[in-house]
C-alpha atoms as a PDB file:
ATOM      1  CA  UNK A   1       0.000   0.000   0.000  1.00  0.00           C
ATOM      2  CA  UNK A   2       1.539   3.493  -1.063  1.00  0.00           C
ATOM      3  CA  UNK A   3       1.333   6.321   1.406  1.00  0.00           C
ATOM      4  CA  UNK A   4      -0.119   8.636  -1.007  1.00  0.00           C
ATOM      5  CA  UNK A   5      -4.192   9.011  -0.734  1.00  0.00           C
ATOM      6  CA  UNK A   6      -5.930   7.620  -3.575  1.00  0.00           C
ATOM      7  CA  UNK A   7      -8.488   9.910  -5.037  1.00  0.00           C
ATOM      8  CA  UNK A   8     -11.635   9.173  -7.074  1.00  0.00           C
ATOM      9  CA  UNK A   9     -11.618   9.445 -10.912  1.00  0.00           C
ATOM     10  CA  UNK A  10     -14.173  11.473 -13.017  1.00  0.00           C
ATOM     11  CA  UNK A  11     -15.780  11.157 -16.328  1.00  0.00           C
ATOM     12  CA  UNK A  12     -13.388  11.427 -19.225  1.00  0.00           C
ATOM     13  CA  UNK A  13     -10.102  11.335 -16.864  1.00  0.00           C
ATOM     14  CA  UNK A  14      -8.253   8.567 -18.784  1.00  0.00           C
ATOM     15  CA  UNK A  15      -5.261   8.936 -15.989  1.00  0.00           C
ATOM     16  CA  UNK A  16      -5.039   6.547 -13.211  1.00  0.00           C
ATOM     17  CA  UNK A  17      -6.125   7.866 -10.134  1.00  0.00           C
ATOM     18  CA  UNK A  18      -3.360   8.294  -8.044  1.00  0.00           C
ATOM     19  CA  UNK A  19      -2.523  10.792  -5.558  1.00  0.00           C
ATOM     20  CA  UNK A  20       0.289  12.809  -7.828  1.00  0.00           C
ATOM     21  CA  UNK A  21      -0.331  14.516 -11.044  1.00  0.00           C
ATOM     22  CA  UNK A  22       3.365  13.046 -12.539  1.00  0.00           C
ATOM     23  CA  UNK A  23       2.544  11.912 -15.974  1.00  0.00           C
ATOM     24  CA  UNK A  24      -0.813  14.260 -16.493  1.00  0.00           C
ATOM     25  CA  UNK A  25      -0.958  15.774 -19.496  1.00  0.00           C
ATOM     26  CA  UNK A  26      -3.000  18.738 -19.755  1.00  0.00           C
ATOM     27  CA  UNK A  27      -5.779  18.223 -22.153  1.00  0.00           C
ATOM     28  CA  UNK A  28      -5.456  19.694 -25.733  1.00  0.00           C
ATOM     29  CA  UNK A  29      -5.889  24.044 -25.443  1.00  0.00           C
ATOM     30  CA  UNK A  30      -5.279  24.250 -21.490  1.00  0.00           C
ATOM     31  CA  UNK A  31      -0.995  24.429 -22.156  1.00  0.00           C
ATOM     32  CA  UNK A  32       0.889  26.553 -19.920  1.00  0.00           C
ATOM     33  CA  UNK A  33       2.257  29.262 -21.815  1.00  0.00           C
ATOM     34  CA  UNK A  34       6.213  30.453 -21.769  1.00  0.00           C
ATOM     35  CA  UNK A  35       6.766  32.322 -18.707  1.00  0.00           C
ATOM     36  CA  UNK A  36       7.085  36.312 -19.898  1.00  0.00           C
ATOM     37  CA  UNK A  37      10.800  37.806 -20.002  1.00  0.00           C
ATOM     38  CA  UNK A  38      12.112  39.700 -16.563  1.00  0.00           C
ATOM     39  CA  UNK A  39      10.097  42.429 -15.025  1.00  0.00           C
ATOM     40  CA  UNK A  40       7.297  41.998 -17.651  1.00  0.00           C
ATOM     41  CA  UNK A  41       3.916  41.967 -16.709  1.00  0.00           C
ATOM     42  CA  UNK A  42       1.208  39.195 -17.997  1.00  0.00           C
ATOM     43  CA  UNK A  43      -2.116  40.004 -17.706  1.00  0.00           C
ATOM     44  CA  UNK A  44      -4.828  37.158 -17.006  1.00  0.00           C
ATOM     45  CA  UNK A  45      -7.020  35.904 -18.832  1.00  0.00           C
ATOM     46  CA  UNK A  46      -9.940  38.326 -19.683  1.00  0.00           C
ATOM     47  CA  UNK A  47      -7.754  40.992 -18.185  1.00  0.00           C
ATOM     48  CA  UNK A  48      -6.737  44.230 -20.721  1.00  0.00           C
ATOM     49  CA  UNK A  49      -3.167  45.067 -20.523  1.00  0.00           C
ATOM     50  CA  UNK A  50      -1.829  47.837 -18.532  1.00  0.00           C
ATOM     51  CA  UNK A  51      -1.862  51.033 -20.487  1.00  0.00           C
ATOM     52  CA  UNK A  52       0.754  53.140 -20.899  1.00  0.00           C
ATOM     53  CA  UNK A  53       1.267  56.312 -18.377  1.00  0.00           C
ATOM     54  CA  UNK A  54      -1.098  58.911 -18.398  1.00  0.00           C
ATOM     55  CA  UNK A  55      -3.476  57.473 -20.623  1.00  0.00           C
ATOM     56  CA  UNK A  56      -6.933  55.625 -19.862  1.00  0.00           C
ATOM     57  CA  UNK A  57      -7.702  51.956 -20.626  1.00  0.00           C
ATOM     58  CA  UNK A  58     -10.009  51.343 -23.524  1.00  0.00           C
ATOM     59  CA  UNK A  59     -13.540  51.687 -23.421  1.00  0.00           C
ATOM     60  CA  UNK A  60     -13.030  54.601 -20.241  1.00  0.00           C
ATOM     61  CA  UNK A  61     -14.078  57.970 -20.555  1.00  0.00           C
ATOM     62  CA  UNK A  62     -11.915  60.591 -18.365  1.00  0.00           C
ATOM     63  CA  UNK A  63     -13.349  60.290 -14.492  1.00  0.00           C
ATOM     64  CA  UNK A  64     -15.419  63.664 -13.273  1.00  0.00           C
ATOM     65  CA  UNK A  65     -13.457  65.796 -11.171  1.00  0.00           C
ATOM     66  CA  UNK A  66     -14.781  65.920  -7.942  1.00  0.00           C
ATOM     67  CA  UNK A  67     -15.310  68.944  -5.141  1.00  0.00           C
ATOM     68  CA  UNK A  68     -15.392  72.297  -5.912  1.00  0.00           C
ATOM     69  CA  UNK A  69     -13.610  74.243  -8.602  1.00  0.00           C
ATOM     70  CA  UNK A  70     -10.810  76.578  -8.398  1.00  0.00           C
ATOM     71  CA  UNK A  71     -11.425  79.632  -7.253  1.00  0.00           C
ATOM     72  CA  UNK A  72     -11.159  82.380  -9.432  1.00  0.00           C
ATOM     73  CA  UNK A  73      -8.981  85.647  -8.387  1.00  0.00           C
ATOM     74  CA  UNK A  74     -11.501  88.707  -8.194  1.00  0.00           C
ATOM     75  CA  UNK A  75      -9.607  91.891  -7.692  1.00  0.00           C
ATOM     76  CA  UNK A  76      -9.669  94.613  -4.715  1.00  0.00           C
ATOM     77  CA  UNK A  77      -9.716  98.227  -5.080  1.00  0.00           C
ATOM     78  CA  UNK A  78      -6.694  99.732  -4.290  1.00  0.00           C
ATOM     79  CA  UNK A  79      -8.627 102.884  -3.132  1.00  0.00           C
ATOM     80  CA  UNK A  80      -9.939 100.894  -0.912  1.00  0.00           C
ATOM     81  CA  UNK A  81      -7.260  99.770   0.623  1.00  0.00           C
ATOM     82  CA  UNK A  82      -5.453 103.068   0.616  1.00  0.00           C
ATOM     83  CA  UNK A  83      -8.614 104.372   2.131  1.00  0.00           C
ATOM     84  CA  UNK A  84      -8.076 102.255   5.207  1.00  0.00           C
ATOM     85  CA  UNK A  85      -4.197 102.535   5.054  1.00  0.00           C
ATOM     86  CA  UNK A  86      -4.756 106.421   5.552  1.00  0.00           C
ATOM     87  CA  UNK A  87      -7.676 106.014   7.899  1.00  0.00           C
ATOM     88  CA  UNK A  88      -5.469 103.872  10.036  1.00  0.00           C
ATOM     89  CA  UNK A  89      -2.506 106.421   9.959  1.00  0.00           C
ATOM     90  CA  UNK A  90      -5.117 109.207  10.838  1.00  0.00           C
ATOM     91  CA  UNK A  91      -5.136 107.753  14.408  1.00  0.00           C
ATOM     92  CA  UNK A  92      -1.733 106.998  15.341  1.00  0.00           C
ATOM     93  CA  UNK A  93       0.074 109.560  13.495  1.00  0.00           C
ATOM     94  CA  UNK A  94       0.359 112.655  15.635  1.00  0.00           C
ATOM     95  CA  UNK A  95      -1.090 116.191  14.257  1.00  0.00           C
ATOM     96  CA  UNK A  96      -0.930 115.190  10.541  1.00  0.00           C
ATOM     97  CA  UNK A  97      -3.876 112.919  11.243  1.00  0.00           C
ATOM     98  CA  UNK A  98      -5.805 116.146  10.667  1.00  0.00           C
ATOM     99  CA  UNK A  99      -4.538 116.449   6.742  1.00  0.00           C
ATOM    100  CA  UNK A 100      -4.820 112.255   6.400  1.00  0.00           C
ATOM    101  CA  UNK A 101      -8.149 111.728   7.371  1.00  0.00           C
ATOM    102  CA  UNK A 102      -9.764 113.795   5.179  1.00  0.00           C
ATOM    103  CA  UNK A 103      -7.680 112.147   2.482  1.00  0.00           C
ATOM    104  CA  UNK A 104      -8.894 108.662   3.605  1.00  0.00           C
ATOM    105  CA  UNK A 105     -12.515 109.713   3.457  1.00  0.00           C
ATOM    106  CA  UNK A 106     -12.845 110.614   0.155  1.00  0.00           C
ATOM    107  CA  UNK A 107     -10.767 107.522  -0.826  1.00  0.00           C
ATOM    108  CA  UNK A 108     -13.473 105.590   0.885  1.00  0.00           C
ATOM    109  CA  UNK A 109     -16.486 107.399  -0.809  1.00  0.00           C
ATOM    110  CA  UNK A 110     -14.488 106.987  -4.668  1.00  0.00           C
ATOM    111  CA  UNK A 111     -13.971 103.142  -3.653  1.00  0.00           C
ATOM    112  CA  UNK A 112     -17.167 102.293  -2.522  1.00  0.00           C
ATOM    113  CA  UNK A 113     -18.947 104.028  -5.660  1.00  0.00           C
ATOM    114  CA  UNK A 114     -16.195 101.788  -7.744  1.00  0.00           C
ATOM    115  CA  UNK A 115     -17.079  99.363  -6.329  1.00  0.00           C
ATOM    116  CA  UNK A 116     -20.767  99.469  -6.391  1.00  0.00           C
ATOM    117  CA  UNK A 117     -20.425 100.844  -9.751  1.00  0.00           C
ATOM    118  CA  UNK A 118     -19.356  97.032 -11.030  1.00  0.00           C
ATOM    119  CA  UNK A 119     -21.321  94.101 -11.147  1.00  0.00           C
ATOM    120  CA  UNK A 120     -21.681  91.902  -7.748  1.00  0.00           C
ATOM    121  CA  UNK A 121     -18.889  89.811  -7.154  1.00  0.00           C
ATOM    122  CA  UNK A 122     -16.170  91.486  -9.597  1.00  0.00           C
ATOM    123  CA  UNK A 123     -14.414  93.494  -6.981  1.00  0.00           C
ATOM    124  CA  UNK A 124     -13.512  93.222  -3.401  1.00  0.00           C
ATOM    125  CA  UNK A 125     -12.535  95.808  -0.755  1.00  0.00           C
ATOM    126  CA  UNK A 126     -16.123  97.240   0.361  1.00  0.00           C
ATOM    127  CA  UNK A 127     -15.217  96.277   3.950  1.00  0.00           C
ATOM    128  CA  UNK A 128     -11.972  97.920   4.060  1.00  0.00           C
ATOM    129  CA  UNK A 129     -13.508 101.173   2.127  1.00  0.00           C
ATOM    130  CA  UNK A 130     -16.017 101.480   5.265  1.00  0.00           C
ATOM    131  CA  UNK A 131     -13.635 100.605   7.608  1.00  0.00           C
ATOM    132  CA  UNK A 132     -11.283 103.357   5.847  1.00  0.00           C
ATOM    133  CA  UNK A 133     -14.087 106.280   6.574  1.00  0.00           C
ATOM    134  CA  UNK A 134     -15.222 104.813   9.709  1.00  0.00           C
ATOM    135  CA  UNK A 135     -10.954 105.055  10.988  1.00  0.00           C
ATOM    136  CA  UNK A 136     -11.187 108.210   8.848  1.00  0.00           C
ATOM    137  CA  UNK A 137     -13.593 110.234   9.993  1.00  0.00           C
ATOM    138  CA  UNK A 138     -11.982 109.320  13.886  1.00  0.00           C
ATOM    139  CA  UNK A 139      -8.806 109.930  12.874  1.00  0.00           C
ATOM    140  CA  UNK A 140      -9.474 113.720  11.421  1.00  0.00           C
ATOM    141  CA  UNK A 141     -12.187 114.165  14.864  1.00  0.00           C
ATOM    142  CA  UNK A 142      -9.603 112.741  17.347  1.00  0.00           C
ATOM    143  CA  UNK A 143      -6.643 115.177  16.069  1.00  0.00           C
ATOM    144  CA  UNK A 144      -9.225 117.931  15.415  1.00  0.00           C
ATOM    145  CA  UNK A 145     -10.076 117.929  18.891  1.00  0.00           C
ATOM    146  CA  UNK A 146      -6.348 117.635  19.798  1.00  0.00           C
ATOM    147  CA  UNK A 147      -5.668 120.754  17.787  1.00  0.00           C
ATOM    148  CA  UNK A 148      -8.685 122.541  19.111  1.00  0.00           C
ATOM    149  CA  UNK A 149      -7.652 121.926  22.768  1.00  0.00           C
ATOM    150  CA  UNK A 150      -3.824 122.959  21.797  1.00  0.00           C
ATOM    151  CA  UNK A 151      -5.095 125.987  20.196  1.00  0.00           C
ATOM    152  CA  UNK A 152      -7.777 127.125  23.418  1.00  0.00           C
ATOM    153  CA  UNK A 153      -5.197 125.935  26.267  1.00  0.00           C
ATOM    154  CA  UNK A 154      -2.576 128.661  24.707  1.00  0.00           C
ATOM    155  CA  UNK A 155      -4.833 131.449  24.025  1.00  0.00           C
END
């Protein structure tokens, strides 16, 4: 008695059954192929080769892009900015904050009027124009009064 098992034989199995497959032949069609040369890939059976980089497989359309798009740059008004750069320096700079402000108002009123001028959502800065009259307007009261007080105490 061998100590390999014995196993059963099916329908159109012409081998003996014995527990090895030494001496099967593969029947006609199932051959192994050639094994592929080094570092080359073979794809299975029913598989598509790999295509090259950067391009899709056949029969794929390009994949939607997902999320949101880029956003797009709008501009800001530089009077705007200037506005609030001036209204700013209104405050802290001593007695010229009486010749800024003024300055940094009207930049405020021209860049809010730009601004409202163009159509919503092509132009930024209507914060920092308010915020340029609002520092504006305390700048040129603050040193005002200053001067006021400056001018009264020496009299």
């Amino acid at each position: 008695m061998s100590d390999s098992p014995q196993y059963p034989s099916y329908p159109g199995d012409d081998s003996p059954a014995t527990g090895s497959d030494e001496g099967r032949q593969p029947p006609p069609g199932h051959e192994q192929p050639a094994p592929p040369p080094w570092g080359q890939q073979v794809p299975q059976y029913g598989q598509v080769p790999p295509p090259a980089y950067g391009q899709m497989p056949p029969g794929y359309a390009q994949p939607p892009l997902y999320g949101f798009p880029a956003p797009q740059y709008v501009p800001t008004s530089t009077k705007a900015v200037f506005s609030l750069v001036l209204g700013i320096a209104s405050i802290v700079l001593c007695l010229v904050g009486v010749l800024i402000g003024p300055a940094a108002i009207v930049l405020s009123v021209y860049a809010s009027k730009e601004i409202d001028a163009r159509p919503p959502g092509t132009m930024n800065g209507k914060g920092m124009a308010t915020a340029g009259l609002a520092t504006g307007i305390v700048g040129t009261a603050i040193w005002g009064l200053v001067f006021l007080l400056a001018v009264v105490g020496s009299v």
